[in-house]
PDB file of N, CA and C in Angstrom:
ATOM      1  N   UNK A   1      62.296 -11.318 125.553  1.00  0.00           N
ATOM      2  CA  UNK A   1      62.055 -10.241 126.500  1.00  0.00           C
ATOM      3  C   UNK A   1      63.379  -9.687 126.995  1.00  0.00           C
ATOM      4  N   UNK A   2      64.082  -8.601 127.099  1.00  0.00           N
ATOM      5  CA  UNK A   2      64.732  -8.092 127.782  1.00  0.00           C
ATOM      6  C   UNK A   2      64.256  -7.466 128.987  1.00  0.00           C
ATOM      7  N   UNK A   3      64.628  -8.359 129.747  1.00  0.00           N
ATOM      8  CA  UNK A   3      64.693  -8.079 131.213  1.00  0.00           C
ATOM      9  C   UNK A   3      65.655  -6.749 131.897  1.00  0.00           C
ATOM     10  N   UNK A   4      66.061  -6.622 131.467  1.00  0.00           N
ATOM     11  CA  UNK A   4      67.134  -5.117 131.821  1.00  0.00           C
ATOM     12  C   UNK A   4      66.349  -3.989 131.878  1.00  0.00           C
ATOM     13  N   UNK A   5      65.378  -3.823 130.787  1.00  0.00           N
ATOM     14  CA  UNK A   5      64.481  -2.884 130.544  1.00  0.00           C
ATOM     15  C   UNK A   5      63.643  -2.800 131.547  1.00  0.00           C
ATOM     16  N   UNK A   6      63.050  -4.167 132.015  1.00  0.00           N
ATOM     17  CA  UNK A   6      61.903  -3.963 133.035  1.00  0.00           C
ATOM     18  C   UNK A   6      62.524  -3.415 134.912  1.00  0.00           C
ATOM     19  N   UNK A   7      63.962  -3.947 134.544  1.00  0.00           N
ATOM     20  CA  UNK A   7      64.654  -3.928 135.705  1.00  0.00           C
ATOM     21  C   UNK A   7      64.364  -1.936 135.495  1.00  0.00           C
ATOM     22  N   UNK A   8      65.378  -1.587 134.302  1.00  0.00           N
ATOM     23  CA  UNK A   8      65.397   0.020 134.490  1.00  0.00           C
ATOM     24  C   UNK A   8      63.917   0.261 134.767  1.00  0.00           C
ATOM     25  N   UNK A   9      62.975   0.162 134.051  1.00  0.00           N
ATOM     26  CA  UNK A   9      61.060   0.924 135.029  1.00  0.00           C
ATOM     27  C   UNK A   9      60.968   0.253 136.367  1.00  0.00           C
ATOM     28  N   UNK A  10      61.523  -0.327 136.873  1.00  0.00           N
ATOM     29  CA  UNK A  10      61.154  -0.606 138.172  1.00  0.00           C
ATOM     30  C   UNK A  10      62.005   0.396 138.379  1.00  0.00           C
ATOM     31  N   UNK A  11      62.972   0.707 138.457  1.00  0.00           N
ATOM     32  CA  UNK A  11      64.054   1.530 139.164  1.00  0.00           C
ATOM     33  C   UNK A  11      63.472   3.004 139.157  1.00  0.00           C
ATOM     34  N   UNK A  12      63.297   3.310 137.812  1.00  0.00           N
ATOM     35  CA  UNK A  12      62.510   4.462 137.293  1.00  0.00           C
ATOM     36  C   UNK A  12      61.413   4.734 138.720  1.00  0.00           C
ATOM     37  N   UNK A  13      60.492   3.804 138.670  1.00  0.00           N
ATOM     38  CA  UNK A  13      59.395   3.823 139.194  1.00  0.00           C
ATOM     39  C   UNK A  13      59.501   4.001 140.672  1.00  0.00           C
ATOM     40  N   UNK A  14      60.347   2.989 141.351  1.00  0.00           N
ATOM     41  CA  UNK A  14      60.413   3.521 142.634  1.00  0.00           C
ATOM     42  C   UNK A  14      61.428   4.267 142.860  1.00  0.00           C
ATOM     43  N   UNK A  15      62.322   5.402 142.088  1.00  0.00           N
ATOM     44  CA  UNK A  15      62.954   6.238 141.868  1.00  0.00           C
ATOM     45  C   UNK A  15      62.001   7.503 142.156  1.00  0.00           C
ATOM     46  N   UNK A  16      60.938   7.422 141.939  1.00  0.00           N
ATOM     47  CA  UNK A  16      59.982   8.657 141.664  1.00  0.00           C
ATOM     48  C   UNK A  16      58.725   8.490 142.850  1.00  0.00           C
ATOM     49  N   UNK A  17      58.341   7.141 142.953  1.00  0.00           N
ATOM     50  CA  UNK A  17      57.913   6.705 144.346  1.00  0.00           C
ATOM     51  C   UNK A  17      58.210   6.890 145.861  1.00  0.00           C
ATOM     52  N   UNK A  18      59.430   6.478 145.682  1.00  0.00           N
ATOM     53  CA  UNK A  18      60.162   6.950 146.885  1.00  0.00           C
ATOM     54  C   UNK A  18      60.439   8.693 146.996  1.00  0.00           C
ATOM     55  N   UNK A  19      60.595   9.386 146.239  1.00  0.00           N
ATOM     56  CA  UNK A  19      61.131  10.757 146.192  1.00  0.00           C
ATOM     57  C   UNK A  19      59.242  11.701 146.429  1.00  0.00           C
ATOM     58  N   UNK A  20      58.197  11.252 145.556  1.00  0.00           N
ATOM     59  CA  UNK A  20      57.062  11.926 145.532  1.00  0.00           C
ATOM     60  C   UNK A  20      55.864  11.594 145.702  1.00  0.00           C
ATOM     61  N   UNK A  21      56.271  10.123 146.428  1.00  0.00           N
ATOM     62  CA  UNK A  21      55.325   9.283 147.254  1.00  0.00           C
ATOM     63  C   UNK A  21      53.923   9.021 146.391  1.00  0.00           C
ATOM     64  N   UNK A  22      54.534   9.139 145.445  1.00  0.00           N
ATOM     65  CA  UNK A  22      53.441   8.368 144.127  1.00  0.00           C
ATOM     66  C   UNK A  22      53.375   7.011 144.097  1.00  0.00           C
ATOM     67  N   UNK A  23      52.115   6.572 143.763  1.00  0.00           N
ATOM     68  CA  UNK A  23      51.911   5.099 143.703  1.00  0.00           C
ATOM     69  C   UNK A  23      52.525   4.860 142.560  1.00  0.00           C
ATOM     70  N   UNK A  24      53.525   3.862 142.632  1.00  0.00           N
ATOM     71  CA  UNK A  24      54.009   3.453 140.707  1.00  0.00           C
ATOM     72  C   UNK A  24      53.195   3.123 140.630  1.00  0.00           C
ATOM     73  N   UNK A  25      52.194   3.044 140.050  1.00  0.00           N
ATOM     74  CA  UNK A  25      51.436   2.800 138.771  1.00  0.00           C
ATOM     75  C   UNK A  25      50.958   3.633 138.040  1.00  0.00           C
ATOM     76  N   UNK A  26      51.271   5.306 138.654  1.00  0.00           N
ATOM     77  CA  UNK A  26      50.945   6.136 137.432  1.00  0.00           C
ATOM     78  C   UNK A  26      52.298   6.511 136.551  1.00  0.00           C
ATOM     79  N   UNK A  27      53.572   5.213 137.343  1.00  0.00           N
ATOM     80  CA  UNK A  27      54.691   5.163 135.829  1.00  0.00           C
ATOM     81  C   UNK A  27      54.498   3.765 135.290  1.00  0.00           C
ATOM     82  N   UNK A  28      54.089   2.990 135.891  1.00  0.00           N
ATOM     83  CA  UNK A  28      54.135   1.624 135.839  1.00  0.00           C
ATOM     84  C   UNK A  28      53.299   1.166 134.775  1.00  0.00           C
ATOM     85  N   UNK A  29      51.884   1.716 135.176  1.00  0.00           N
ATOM     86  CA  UNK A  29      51.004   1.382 134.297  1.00  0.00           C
ATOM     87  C   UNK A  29      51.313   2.079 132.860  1.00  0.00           C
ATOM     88  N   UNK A  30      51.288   3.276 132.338  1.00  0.00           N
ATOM     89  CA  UNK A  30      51.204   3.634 131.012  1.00  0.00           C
ATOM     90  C   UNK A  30      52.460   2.927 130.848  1.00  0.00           C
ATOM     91  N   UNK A  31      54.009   3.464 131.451  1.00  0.00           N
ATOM     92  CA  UNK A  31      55.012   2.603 130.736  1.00  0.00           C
ATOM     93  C   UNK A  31      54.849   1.102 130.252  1.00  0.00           C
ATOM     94  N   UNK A  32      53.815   0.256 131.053  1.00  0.00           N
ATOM     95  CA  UNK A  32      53.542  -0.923 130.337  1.00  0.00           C
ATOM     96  C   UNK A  32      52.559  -1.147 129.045  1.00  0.00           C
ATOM     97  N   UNK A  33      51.504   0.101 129.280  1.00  0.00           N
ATOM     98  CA  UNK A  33      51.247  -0.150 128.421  1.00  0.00           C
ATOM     99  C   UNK A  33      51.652   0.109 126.714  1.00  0.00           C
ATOM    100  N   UNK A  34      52.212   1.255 126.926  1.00  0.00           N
ATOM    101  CA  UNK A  34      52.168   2.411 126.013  1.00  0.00           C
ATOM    102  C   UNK A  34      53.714   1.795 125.259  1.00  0.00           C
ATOM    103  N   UNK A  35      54.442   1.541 126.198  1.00  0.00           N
ATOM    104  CA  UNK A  35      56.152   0.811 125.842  1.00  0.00           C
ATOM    105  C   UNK A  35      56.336  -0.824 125.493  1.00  0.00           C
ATOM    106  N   UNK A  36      55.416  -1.327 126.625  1.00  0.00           N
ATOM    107  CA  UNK A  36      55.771  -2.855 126.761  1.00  0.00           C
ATOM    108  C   UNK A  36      54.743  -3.642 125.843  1.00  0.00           C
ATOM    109  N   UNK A  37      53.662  -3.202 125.889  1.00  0.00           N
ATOM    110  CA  UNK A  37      51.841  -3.576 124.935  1.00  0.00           C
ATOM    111  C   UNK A  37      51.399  -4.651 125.594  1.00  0.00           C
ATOM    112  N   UNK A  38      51.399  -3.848 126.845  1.00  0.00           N
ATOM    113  CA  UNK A  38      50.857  -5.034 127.583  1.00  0.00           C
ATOM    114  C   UNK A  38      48.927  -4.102 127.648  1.00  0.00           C
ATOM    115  N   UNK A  39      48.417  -5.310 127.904  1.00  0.00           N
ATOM    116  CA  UNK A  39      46.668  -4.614 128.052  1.00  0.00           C
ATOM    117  C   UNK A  39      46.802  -3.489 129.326  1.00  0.00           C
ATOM    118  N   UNK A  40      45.767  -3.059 129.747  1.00  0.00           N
ATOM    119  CA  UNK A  40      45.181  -2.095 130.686  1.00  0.00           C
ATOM    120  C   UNK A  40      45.799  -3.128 131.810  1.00  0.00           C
ATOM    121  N   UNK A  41      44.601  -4.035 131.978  1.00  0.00           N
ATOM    122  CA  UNK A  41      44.498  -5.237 132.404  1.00  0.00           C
ATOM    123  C   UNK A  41      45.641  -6.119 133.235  1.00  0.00           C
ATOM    124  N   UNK A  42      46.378  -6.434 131.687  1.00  0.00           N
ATOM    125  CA  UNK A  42      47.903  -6.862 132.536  1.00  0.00           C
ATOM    126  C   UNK A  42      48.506  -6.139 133.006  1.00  0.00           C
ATOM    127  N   UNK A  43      48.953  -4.869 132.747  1.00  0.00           N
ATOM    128  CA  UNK A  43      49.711  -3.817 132.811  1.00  0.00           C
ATOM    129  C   UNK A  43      49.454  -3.343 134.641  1.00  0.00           C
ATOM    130  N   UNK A  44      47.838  -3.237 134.692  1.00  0.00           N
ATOM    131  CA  UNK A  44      47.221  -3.241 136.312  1.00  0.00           C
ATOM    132  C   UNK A  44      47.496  -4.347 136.974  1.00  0.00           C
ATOM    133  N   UNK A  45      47.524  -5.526 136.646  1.00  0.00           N
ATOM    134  CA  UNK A  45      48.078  -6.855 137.870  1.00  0.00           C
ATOM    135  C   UNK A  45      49.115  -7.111 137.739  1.00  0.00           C
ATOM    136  N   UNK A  46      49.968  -6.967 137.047  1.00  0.00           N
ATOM    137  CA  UNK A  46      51.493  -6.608 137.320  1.00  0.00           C
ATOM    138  C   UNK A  46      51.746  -5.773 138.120  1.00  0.00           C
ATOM    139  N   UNK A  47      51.414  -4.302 137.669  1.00  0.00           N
ATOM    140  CA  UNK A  47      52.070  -3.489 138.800  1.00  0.00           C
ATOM    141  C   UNK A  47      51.500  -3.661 140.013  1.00  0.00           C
ATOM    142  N   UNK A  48      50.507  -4.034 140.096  1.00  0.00           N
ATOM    143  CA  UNK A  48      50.232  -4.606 141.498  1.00  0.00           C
ATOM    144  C   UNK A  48      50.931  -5.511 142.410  1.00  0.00           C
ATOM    145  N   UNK A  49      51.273  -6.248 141.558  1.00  0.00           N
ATOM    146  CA  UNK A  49      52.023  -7.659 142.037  1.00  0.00           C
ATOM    147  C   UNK A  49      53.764  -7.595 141.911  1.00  0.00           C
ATOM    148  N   UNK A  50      54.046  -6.293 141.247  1.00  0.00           N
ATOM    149  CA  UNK A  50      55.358  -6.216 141.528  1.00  0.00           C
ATOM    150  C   UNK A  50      55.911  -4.660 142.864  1.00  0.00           C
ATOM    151  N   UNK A  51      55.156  -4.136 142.870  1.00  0.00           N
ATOM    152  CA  UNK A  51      54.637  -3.455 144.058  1.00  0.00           C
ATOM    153  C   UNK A  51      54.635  -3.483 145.419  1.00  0.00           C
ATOM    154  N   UNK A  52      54.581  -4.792 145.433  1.00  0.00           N
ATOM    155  CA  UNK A  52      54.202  -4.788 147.184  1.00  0.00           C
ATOM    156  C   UNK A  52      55.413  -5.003 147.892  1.00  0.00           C
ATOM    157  N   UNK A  53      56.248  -5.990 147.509  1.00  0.00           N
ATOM    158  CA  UNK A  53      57.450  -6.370 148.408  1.00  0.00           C
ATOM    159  C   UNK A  53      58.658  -4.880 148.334  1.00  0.00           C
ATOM    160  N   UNK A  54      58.864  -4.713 146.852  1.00  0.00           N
ATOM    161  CA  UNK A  54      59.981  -3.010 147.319  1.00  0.00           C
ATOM    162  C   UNK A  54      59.513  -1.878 148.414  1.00  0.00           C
ATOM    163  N   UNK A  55      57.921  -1.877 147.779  1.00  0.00           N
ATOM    164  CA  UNK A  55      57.506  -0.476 148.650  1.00  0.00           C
ATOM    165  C   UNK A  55      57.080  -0.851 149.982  1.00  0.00           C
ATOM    166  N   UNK A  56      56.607  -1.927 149.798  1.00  0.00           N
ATOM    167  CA  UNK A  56      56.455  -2.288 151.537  1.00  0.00           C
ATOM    168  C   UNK A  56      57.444  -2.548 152.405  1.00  0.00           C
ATOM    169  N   UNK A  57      58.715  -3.026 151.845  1.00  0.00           N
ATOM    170  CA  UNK A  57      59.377  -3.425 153.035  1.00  0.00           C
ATOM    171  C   UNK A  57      60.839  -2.200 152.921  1.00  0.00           C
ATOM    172  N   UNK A  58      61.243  -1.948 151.707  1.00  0.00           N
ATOM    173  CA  UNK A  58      62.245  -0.632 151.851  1.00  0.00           C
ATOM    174  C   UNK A  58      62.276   0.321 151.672  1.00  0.00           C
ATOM    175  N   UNK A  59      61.411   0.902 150.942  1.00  0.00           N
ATOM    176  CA  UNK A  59      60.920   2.107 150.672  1.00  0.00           C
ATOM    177  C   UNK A  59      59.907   2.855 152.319  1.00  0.00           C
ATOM    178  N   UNK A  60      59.093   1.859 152.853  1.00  0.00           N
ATOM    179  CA  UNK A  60      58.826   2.273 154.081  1.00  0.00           C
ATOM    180  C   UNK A  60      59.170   2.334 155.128  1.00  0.00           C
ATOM    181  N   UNK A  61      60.504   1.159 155.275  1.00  0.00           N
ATOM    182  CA  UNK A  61      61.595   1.017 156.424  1.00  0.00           C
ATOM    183  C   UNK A  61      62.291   2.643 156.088  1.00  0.00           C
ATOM    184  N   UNK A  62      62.854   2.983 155.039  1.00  0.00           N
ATOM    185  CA  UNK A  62      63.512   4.359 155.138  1.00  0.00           C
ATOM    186  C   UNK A  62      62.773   5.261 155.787  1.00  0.00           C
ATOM    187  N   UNK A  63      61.580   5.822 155.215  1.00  0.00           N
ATOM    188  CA  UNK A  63      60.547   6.915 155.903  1.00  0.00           C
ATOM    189  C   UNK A  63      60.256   6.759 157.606  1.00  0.00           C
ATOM    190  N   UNK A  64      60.395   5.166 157.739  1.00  0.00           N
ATOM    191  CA  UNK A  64      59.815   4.709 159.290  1.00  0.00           C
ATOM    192  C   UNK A  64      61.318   5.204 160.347  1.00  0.00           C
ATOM    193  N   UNK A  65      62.893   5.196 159.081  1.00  0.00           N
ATOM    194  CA  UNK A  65      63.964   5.044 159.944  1.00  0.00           C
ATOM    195  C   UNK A  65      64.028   6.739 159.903  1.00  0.00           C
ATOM    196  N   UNK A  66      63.761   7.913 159.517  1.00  0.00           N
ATOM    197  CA  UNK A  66      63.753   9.025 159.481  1.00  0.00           C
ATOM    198  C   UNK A  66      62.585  10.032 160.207  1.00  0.00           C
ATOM    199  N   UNK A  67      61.020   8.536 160.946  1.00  0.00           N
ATOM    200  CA  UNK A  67      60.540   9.751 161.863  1.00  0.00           C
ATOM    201  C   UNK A  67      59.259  10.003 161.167  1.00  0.00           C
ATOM    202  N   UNK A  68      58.906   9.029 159.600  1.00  0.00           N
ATOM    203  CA  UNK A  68      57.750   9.793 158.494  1.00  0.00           C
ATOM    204  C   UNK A  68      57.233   8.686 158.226  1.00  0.00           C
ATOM    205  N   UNK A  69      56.853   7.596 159.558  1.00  0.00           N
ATOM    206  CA  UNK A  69      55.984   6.861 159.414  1.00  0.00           C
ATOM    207  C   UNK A  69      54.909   6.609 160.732  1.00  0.00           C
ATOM    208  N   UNK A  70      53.825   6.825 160.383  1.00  0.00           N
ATOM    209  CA  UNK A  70      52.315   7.276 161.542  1.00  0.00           C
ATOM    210  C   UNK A  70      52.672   5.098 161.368  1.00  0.00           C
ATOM    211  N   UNK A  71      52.898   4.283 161.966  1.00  0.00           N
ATOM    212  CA  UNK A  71      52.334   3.186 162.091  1.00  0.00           C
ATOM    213  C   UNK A  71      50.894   2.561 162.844  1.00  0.00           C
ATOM    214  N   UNK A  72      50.448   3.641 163.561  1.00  0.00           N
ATOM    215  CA  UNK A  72      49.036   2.873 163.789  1.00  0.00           C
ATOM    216  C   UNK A  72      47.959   3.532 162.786  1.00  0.00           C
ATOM    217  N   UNK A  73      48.400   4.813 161.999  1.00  0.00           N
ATOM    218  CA  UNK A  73      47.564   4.624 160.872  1.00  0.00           C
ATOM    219  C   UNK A  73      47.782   4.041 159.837  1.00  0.00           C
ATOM    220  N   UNK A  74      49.010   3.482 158.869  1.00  0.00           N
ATOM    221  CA  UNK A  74      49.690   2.644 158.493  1.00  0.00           C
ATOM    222  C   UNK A  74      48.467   1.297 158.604  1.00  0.00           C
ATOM    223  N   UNK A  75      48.521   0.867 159.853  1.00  0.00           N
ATOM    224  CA  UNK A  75      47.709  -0.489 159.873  1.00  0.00           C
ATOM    225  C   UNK A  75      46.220  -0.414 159.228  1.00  0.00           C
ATOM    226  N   UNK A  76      45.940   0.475 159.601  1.00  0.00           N
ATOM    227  CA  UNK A  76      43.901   0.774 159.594  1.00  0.00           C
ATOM    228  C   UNK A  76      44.450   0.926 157.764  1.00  0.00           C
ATOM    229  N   UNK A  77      45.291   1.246 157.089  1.00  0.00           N
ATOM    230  CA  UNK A  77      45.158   2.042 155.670  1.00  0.00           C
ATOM    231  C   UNK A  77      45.524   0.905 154.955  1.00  0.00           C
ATOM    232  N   UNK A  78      46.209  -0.650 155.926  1.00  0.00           N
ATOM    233  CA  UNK A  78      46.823  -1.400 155.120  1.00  0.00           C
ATOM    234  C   UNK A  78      45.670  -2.148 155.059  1.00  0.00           C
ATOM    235  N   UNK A  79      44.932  -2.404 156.202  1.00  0.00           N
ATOM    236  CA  UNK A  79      43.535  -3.307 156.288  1.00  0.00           C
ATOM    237  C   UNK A  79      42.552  -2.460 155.490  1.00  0.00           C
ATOM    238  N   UNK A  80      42.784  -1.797 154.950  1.00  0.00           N
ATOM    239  CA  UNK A  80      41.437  -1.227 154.164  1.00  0.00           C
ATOM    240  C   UNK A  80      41.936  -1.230 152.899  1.00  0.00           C
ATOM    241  N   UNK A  81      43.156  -1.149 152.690  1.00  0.00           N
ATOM    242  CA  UNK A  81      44.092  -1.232 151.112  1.00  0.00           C
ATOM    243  C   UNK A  81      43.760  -2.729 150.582  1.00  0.00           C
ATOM    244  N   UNK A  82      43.986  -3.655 151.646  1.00  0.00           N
ATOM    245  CA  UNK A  82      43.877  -5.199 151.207  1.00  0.00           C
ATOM    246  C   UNK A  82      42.206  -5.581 150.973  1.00  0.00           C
ATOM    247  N   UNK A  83      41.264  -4.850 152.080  1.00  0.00           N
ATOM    248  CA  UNK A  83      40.219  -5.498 151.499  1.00  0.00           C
ATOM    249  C   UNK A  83      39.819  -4.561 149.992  1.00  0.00           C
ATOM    250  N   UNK A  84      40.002  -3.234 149.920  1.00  0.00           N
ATOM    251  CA  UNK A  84      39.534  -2.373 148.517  1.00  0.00           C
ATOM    252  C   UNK A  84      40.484  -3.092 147.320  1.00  0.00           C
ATOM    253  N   UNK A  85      41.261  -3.378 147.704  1.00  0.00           N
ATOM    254  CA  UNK A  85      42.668  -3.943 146.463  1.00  0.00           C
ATOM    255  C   UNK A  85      41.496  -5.609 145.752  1.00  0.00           C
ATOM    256  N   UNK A  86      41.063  -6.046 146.912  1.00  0.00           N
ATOM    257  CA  UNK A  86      40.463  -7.171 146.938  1.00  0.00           C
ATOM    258  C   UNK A  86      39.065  -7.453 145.806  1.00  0.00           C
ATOM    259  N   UNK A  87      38.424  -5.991 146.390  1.00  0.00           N
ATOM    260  CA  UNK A  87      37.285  -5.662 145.612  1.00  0.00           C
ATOM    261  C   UNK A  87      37.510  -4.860 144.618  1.00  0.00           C
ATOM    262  N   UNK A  88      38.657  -4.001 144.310  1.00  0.00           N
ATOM    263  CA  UNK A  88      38.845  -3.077 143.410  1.00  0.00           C
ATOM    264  C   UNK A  88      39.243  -4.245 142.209  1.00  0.00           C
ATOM    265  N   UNK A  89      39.682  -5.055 142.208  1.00  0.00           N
ATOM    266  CA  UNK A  89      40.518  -6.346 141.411  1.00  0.00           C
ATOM    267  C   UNK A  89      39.355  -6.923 140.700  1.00  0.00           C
ATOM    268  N   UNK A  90      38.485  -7.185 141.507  1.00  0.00           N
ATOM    269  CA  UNK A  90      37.509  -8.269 141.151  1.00  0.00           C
ATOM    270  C   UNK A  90      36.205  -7.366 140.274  1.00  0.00           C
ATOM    271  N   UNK A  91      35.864  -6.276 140.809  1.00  0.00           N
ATOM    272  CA  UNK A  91      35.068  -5.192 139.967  1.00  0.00           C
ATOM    273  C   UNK A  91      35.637  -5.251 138.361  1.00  0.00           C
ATOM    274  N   UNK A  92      37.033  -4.579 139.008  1.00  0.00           N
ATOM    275  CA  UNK A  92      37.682  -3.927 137.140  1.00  0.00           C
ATOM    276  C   UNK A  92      37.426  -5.021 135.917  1.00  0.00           C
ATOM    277  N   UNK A  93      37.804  -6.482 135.930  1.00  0.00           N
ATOM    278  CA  UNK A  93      37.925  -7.756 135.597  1.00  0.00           C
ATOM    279  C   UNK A  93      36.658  -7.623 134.894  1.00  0.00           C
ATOM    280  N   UNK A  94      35.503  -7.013 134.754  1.00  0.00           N
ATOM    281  CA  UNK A  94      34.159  -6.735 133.649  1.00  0.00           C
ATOM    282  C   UNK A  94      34.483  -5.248 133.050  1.00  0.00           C
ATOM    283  N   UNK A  95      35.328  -4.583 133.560  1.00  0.00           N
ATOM    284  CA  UNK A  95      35.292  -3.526 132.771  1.00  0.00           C
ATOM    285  C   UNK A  95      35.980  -3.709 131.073  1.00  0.00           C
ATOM    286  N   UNK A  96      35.323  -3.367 130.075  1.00  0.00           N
ATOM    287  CA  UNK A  96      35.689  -3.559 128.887  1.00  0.00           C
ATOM    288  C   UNK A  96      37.154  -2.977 128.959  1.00  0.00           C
ATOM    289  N   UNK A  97      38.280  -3.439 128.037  1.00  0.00           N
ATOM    290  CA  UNK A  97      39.450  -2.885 127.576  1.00  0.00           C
ATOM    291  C   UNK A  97      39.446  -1.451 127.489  1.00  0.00           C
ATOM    292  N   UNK A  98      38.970  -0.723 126.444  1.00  0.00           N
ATOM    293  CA  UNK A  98      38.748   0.861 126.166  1.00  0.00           C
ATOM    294  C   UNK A  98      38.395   1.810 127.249  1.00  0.00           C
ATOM    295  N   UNK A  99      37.251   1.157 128.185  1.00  0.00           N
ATOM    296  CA  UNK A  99      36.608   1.819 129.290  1.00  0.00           C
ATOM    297  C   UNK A  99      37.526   2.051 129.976  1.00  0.00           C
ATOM    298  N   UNK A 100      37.940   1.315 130.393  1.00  0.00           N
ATOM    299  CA  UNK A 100      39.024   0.992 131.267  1.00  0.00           C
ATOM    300  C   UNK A 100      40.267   2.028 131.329  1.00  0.00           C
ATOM    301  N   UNK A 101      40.891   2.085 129.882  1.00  0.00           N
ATOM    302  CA  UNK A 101      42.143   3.022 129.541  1.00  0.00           C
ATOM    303  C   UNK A 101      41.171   4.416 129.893  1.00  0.00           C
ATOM    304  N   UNK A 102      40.217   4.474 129.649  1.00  0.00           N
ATOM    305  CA  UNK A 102      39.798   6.034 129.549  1.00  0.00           C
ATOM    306  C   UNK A 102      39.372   6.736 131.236  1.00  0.00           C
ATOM    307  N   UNK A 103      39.117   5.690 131.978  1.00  0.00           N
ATOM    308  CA  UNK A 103      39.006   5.949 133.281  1.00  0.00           C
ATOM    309  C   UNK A 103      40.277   5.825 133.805  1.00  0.00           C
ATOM    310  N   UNK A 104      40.665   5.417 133.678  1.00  0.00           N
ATOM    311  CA  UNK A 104      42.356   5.427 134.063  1.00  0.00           C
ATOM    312  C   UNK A 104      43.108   6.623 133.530  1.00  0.00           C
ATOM    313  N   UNK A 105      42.654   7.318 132.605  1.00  0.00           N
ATOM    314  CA  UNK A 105      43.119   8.385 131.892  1.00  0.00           C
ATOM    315  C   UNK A 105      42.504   9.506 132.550  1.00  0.00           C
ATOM    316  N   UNK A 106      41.247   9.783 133.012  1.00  0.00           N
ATOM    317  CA  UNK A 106      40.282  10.393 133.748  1.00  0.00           C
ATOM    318  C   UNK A 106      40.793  10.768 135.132  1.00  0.00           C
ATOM    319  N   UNK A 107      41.162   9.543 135.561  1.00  0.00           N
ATOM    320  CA  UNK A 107      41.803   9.299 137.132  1.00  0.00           C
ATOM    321  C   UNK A 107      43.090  10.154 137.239  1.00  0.00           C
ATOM    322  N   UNK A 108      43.594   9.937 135.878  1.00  0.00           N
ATOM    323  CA  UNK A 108      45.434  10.582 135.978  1.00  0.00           C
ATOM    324  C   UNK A 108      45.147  12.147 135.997  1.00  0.00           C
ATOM    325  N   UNK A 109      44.629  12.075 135.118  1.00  0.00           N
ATOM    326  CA  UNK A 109      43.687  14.129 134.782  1.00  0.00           C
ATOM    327  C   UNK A 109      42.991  14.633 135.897  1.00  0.00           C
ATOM    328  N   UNK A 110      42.757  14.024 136.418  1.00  0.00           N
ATOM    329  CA  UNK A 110      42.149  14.953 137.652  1.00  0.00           C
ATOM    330  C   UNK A 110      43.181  15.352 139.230  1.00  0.00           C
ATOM    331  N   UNK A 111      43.673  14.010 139.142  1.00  0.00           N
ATOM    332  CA  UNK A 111      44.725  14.322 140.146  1.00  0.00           C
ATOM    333  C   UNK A 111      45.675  15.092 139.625  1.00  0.00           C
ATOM    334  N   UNK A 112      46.154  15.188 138.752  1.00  0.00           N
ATOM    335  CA  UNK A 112      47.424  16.254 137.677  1.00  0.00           C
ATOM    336  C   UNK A 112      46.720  17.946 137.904  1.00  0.00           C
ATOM    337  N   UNK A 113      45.406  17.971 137.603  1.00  0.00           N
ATOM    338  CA  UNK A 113      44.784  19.608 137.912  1.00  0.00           C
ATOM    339  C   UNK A 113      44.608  19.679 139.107  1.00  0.00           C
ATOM    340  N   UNK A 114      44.037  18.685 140.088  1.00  0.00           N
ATOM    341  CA  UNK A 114      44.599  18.979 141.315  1.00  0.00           C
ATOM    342  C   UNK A 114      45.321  19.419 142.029  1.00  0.00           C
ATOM    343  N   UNK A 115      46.696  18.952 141.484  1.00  0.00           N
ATOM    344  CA  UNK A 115      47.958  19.421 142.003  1.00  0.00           C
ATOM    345  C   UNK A 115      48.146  20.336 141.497  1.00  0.00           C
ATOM    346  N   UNK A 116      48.263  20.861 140.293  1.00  0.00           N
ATOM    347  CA  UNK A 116      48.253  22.059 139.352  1.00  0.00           C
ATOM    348  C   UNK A 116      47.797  23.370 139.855  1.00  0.00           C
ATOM    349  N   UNK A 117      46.598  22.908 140.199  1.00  0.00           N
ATOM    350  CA  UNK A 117      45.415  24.411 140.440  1.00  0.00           C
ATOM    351  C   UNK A 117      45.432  24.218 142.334  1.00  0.00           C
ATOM    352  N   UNK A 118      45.804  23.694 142.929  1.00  0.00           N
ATOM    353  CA  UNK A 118      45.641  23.622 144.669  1.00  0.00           C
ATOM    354  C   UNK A 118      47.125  23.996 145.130  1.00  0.00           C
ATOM    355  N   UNK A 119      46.678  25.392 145.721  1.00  0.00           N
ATOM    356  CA  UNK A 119      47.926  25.935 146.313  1.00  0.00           C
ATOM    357  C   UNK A 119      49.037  25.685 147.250  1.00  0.00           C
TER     358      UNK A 119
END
């Protein structure tokens, strides 16, 4: 494994996170899958699990030290992130391999014309 590589997509990732307040995982995930061959699957509990400590603690200390952090909605979004993260985890885990990439593909396409077509 070269580790350098994964170091550069993390960087990548919260490079583009931090700047357009995108969740990495719409770099995280295809770059794993599509680059690294990792499943849907792994590719989703990884970036999950490599996720939480950058963007939670420096990526939101910056926004919080500049004035662009609501912290009492912050809390209500983190308690509802942990229990949906909770149930969103445990749902996907029956979704077949294929299904899976194509709803995830579905998910990326709609938010992309979203932004596209909303003024």
């Amino acid at each position: 494994m070269n580790y350098l590589l994964y170091v550069i997509l993390g960087l990548v990732a919260g490079i583009l996170s931090g700047m357009f307040g995108i969740g990495g995982g719409t770099i995280l995930i295809p770059a794993l899958v599509f680059l690294f061959g990792l499943t849907q699957h792994q590719a989703q509990g990884t970036t999950l699990a490599a996720m939480v400590p950058p963007i939670g603690l420096l990526a939101a200390w910056r926004y919080w030290q500049a004035g662009n952090v609501k912290i009492s909605l912050a809390v209500f979004i983190c308690l509802g992130f942990l229990i949906g993260g909770l149930i969103g985890a445990h749902f996907i885990q029956g979704i077949p391999e294929p299904l899976l990439k194509k709803l995830f593909g579905v998910y990326l396409l709609a938010i992309a014309l979203r932004i596209i077509f909303t003024k």
